[in-house]
PDB file of N, CA and C in Angstrom:
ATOM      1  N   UNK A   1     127.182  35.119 -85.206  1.00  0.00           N
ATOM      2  CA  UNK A   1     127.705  33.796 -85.431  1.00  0.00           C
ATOM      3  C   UNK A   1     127.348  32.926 -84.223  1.00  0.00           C
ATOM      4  N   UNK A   2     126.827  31.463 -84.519  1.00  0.00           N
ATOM      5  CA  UNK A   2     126.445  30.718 -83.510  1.00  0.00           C
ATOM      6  C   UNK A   2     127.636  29.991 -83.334  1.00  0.00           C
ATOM      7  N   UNK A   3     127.615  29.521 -82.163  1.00  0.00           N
ATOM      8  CA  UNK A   3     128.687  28.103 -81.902  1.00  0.00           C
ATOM      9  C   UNK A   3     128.603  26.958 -81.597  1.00  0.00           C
ATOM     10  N   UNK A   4     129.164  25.825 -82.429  1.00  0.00           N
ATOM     11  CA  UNK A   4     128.126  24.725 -82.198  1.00  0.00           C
ATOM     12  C   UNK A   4     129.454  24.088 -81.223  1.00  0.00           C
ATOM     13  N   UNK A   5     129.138  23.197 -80.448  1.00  0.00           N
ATOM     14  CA  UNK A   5     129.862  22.806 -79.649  1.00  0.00           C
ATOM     15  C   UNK A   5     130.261  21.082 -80.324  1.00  0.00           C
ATOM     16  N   UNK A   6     131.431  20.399 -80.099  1.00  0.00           N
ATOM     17  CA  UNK A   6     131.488  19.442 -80.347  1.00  0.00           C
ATOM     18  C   UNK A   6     132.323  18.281 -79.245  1.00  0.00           C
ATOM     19  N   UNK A   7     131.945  17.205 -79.156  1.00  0.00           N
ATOM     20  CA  UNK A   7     132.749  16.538 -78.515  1.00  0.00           C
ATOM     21  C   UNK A   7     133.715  15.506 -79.344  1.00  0.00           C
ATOM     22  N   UNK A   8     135.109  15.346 -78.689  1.00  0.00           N
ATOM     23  CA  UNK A   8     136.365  15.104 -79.583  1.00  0.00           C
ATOM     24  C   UNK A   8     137.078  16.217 -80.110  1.00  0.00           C
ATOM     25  N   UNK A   9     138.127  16.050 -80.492  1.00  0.00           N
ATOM     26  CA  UNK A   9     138.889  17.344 -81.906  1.00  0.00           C
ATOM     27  C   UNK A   9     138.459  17.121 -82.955  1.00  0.00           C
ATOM     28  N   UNK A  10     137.405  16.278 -83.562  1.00  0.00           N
ATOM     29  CA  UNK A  10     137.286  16.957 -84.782  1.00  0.00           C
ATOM     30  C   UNK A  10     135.257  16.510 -85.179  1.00  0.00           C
ATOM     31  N   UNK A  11     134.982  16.445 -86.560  1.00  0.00           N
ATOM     32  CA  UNK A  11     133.493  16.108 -86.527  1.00  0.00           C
ATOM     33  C   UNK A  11     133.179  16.207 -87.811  1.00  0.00           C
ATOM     34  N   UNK A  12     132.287  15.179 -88.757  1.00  0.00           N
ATOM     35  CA  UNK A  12     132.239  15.321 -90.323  1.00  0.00           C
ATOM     36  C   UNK A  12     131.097  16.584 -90.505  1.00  0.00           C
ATOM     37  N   UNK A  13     131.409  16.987 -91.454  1.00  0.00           N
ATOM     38  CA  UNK A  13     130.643  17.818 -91.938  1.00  0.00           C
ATOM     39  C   UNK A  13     128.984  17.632 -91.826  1.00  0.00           C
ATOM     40  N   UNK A  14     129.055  16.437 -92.504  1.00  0.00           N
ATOM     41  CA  UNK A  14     127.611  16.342 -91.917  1.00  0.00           C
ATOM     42  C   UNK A  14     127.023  15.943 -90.658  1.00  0.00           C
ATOM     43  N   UNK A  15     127.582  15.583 -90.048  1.00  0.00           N
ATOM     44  CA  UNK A  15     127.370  15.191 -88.848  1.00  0.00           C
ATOM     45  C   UNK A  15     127.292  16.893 -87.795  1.00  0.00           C
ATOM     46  N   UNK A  16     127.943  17.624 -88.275  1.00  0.00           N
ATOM     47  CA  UNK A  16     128.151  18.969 -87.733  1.00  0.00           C
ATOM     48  C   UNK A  16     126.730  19.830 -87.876  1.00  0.00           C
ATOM     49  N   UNK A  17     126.685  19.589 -89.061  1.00  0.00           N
ATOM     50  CA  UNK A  17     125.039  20.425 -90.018  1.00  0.00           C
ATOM     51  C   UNK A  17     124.035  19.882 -88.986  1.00  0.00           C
ATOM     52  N   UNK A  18     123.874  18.442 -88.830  1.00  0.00           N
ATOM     53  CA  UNK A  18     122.987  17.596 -87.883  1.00  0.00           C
ATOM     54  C   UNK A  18     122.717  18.026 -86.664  1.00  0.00           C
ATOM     55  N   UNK A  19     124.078  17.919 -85.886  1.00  0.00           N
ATOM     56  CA  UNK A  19     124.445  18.687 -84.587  1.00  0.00           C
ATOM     57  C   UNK A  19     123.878  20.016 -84.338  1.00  0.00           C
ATOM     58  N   UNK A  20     124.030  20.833 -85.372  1.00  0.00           N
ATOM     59  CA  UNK A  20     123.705  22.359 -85.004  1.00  0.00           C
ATOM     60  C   UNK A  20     121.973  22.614 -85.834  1.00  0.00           C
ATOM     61  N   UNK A  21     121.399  21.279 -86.216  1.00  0.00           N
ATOM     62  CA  UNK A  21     120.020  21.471 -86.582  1.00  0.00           C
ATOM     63  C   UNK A  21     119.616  22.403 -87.757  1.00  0.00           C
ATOM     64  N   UNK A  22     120.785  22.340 -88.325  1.00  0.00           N
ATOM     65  CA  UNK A  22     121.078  23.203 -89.858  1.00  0.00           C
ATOM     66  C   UNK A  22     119.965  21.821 -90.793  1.00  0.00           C
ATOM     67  N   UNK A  23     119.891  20.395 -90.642  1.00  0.00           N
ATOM     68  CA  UNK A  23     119.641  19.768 -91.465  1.00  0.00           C
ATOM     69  C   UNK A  23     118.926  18.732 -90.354  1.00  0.00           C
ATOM     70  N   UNK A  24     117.807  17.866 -90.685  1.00  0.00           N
ATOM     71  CA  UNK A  24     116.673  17.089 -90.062  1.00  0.00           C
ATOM     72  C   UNK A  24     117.921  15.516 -90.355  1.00  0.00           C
ATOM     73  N   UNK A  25     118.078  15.348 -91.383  1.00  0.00           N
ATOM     74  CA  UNK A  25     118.138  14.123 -91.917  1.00  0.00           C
ATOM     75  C   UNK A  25     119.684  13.892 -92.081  1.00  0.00           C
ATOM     76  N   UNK A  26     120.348  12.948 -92.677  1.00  0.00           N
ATOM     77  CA  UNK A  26     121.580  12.990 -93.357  1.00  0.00           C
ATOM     78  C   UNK A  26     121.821  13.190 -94.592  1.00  0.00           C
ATOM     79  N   UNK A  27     120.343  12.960 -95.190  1.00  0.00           N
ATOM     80  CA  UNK A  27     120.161  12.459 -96.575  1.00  0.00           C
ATOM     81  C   UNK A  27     120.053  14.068 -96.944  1.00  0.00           C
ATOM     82  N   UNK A  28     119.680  14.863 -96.543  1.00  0.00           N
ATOM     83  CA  UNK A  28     119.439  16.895 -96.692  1.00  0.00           C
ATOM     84  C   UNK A  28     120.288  17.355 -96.564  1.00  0.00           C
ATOM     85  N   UNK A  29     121.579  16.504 -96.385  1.00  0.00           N
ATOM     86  CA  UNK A  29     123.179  17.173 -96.670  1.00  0.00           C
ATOM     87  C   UNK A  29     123.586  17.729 -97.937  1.00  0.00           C
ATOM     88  N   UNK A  30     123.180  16.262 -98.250  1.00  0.00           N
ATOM     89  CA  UNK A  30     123.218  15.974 -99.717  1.00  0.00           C
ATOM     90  C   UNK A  30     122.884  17.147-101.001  1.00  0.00           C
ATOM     91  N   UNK A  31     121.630  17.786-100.418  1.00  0.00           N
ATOM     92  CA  UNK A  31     120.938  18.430-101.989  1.00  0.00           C
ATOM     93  C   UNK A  31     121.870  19.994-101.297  1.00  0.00           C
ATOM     94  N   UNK A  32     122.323  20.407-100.221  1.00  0.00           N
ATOM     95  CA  UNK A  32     122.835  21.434 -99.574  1.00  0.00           C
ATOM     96  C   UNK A  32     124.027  21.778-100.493  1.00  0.00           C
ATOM     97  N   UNK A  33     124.969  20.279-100.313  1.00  0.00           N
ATOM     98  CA  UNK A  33     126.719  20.499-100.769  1.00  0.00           C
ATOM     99  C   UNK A  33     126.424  20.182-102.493  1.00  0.00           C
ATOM    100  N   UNK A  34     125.146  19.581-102.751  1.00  0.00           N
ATOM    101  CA  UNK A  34     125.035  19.718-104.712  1.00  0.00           C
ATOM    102  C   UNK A  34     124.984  21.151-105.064  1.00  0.00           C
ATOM    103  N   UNK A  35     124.068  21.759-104.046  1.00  0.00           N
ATOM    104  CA  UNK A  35     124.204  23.344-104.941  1.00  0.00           C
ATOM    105  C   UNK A  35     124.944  24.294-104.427  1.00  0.00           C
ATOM    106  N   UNK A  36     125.939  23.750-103.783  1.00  0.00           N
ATOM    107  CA  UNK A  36     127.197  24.857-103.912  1.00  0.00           C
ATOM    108  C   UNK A  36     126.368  25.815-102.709  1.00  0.00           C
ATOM    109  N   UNK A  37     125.472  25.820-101.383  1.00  0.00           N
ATOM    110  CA  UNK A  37     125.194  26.143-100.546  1.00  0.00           C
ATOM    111  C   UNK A  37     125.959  26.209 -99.343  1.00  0.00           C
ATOM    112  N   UNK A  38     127.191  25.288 -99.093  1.00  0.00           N
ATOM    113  CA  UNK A  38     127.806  25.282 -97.780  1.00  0.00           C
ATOM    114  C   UNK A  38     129.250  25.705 -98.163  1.00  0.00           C
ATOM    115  N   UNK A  39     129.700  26.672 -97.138  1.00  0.00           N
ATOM    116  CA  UNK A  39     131.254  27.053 -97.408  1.00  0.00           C
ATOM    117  C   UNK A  39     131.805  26.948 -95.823  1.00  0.00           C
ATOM    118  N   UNK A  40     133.026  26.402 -95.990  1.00  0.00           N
ATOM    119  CA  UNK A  40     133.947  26.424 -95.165  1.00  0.00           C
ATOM    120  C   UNK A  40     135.010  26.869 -94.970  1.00  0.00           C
ATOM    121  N   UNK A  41     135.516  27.777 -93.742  1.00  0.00           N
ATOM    122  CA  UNK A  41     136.430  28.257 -93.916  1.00  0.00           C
ATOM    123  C   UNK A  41     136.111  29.843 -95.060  1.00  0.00           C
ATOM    124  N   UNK A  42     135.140  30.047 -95.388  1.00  0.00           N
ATOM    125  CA  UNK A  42     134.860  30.484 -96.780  1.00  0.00           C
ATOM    126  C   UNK A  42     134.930  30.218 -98.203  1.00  0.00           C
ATOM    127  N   UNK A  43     135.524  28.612 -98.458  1.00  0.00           N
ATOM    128  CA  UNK A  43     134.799  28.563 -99.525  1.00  0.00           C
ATOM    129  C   UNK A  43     134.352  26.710 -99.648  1.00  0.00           C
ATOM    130  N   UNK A  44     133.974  27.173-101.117  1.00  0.00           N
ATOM    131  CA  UNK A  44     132.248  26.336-101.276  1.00  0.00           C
ATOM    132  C   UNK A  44     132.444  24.833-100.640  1.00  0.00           C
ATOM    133  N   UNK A  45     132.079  23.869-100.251  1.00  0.00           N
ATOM    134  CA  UNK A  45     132.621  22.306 -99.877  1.00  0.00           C
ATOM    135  C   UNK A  45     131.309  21.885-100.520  1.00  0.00           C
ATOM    136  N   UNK A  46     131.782  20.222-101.084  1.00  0.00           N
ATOM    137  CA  UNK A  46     131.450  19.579-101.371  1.00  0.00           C
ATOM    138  C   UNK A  46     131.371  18.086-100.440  1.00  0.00           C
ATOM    139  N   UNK A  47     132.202  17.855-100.178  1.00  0.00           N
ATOM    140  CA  UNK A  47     132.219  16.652 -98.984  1.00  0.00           C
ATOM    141  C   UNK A  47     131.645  16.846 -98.288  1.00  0.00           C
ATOM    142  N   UNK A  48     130.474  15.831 -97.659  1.00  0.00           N
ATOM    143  CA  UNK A  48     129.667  15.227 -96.651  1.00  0.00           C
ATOM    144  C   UNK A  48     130.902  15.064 -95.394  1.00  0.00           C
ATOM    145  N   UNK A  49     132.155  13.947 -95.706  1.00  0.00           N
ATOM    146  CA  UNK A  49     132.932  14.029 -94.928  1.00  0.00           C
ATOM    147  C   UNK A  49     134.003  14.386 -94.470  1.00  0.00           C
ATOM    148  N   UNK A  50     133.966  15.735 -95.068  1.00  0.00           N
ATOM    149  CA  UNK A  50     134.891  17.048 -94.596  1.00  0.00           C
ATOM    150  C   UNK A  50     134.964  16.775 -93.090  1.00  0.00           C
ATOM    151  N   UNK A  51     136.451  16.899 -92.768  1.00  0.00           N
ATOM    152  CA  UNK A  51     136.069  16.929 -91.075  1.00  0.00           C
ATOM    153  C   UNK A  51     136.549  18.294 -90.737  1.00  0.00           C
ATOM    154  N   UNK A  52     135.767  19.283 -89.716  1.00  0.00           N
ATOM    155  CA  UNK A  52     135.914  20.106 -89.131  1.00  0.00           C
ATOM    156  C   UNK A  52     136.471  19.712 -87.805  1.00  0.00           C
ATOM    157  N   UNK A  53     137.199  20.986 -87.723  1.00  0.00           N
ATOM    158  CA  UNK A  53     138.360  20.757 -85.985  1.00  0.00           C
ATOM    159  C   UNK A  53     137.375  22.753 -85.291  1.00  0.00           C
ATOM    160  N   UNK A  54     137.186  22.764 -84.177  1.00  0.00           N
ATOM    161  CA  UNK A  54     136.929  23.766 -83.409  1.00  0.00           C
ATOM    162  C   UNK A  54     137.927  25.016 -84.213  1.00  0.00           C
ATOM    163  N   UNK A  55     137.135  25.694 -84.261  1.00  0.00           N
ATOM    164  CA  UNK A  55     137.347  27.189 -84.974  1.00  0.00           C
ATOM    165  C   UNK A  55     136.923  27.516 -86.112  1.00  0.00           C
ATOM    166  N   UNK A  56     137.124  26.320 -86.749  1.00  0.00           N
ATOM    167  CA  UNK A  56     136.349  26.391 -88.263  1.00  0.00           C
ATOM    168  C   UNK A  56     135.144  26.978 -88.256  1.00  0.00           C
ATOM    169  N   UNK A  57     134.750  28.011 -89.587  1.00  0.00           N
ATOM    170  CA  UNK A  57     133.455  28.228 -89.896  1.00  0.00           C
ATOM    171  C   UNK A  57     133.156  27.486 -91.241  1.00  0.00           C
ATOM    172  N   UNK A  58     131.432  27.425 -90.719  1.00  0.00           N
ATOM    173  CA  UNK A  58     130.739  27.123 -91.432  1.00  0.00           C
ATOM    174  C   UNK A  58     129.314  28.020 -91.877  1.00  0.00           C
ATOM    175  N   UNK A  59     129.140  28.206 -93.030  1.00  0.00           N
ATOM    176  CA  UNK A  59     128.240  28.899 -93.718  1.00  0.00           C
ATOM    177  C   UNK A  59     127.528  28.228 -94.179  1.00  0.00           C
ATOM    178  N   UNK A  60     126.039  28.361 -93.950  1.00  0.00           N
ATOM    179  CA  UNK A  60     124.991  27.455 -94.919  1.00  0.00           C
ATOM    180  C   UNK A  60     123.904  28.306 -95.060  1.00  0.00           C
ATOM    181  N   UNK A  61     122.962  28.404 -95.870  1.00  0.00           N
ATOM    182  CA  UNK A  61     121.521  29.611 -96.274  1.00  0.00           C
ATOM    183  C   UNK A  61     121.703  30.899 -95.411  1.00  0.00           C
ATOM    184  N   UNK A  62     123.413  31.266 -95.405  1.00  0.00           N
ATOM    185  CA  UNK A  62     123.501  32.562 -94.508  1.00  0.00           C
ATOM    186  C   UNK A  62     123.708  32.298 -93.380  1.00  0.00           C
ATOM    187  N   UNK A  63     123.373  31.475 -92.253  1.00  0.00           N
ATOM    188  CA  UNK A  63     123.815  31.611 -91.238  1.00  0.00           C
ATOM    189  C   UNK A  63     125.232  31.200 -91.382  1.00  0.00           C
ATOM    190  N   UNK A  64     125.861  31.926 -90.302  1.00  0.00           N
ATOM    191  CA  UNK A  64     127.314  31.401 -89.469  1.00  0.00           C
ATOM    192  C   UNK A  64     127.194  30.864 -88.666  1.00  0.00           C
ATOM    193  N   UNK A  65     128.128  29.576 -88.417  1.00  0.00           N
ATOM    194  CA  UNK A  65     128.517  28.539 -87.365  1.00  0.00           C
ATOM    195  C   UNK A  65     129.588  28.308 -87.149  1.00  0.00           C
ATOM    196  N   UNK A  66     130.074  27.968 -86.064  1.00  0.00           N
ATOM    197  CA  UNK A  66     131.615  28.116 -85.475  1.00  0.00           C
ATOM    198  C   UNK A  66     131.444  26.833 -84.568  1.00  0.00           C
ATOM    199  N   UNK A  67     132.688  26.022 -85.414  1.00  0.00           N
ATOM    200  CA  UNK A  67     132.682  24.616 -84.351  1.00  0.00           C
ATOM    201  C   UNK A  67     133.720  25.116 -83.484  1.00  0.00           C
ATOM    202  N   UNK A  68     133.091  24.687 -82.111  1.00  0.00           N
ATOM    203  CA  UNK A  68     133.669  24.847 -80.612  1.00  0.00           C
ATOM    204  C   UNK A  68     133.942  23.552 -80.114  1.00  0.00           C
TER     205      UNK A  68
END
């Protein structure tokens, strides 16, 4: 599991994916959370602006990420 680091308590979902270079664009969030590819916490999310707080995981094409 990687850890992505964040500044503040909390960070949108996509903005997180961005951060940890899971995704180039903002717009490649998008086709990620349509097919049921990203889970939080363990399960599936749909929101772009889900906000994650440090500890949360995130799952996307298999990798693990852990906002820090």
């Amino acid at each position: 599991m990687r850890e992505v680091s964040i500044q503040g308590d909390a960070i949108r979902l996509g903005q997180f994916l961005k951060l940890a270079d899971v995704v180039g664009v903002g717009s490649d969030v998008k086709g990620l959370l349509a097919g049921g590819m990203v889970r939080v916490n363990g399960e599936v999310e749909s929101r772009r602006g889900r906000q994650l707080v440090p500890g949360d995981e995130v799952v996307v094409s298999g990798e693990r990420l852990r906002v820090g």
